[in-house]
C-alpha atoms as a PDB file:
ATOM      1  CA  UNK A   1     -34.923  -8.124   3.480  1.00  0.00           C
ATOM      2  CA  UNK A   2     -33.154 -11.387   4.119  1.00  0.00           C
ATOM      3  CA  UNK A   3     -30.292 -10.702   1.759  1.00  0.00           C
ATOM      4  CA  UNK A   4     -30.136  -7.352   4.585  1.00  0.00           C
ATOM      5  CA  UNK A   5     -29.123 -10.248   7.508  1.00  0.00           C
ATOM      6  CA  UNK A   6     -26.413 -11.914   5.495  1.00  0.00           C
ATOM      7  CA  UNK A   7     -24.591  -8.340   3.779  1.00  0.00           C
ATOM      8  CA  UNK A   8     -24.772  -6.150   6.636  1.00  0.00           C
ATOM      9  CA  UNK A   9     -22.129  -8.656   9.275  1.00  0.00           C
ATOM     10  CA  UNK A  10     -20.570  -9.513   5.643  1.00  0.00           C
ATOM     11  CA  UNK A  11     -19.468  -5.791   5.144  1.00  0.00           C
ATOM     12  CA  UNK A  12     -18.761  -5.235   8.839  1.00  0.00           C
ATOM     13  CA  UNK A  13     -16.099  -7.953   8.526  1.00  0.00           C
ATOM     14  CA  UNK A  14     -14.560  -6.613   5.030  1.00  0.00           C
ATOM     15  CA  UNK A  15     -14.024  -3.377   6.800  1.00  0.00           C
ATOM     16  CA  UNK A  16     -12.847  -5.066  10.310  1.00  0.00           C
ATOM     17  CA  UNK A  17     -10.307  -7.149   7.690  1.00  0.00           C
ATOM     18  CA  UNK A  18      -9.155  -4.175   5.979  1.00  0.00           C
ATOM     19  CA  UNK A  19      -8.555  -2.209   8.869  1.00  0.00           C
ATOM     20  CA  UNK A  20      -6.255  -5.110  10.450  1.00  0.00           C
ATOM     21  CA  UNK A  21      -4.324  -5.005   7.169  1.00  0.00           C
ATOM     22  CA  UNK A  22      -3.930  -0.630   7.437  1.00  0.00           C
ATOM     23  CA  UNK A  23      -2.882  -1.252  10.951  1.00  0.00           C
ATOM     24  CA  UNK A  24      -0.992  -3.993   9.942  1.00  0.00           C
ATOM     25  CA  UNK A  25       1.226  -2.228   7.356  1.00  0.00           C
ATOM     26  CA  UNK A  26       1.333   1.092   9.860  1.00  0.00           C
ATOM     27  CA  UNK A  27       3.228  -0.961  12.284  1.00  0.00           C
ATOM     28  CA  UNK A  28       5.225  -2.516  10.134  1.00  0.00           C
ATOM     29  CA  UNK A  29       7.103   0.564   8.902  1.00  0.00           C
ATOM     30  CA  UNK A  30       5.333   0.867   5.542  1.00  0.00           C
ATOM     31  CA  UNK A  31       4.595   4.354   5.616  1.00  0.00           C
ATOM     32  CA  UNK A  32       7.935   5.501   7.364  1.00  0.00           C
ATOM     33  CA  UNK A  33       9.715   7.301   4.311  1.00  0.00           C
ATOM     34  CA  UNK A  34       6.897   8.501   1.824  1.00  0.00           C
ATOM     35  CA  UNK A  35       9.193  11.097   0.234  1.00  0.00           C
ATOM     36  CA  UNK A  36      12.463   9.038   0.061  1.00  0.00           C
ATOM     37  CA  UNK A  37      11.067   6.530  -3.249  1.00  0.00           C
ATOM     38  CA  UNK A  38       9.596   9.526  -4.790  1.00  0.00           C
ATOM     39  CA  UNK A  39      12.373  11.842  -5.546  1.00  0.00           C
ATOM     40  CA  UNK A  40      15.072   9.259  -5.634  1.00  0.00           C
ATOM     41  CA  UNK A  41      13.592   8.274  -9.290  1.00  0.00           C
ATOM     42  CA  UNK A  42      14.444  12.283  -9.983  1.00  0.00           C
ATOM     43  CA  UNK A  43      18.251  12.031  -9.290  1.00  0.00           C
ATOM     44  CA  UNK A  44      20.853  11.171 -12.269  1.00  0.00           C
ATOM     45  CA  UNK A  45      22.945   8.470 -12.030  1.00  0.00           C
ATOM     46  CA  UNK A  46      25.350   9.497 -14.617  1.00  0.00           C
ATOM     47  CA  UNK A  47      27.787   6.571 -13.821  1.00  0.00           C
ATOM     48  CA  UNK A  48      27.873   4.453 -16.601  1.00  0.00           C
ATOM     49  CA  UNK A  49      25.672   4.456 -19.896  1.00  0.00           C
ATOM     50  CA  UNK A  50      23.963   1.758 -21.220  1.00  0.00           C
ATOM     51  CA  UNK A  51      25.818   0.040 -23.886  1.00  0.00           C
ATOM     52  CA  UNK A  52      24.281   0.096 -27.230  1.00  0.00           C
ATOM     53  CA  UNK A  53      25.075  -2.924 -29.555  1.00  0.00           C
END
């Protein structure tokens, strides 16, 4: 029961933390452009090959 008085504030302030950190990064401009990273990877860039020696 006493271990109830030292996890239950513990917790509250993990989650208080890692809600300052989501807000955090939302203001920031982290989650602007979600599809932008994704499908560049899927375009060529036929430019120049790799050389191979």
């Amino acid at each position: 029961m006493e271990a109830l008085f030292l996890l239950v504030p513990l917790s509250l302030i993990v989650v208080a933390v890692a809600v300052w950190i989501f807000f955090g990064a939302s203001d920031s401009g982290q989650f602007d452009d979600l599809d932008g990273p994704a499908l560049r990877i899927l375009h060529d860039d036929d430019g120049n090959p790799p050389n191979m020696h």
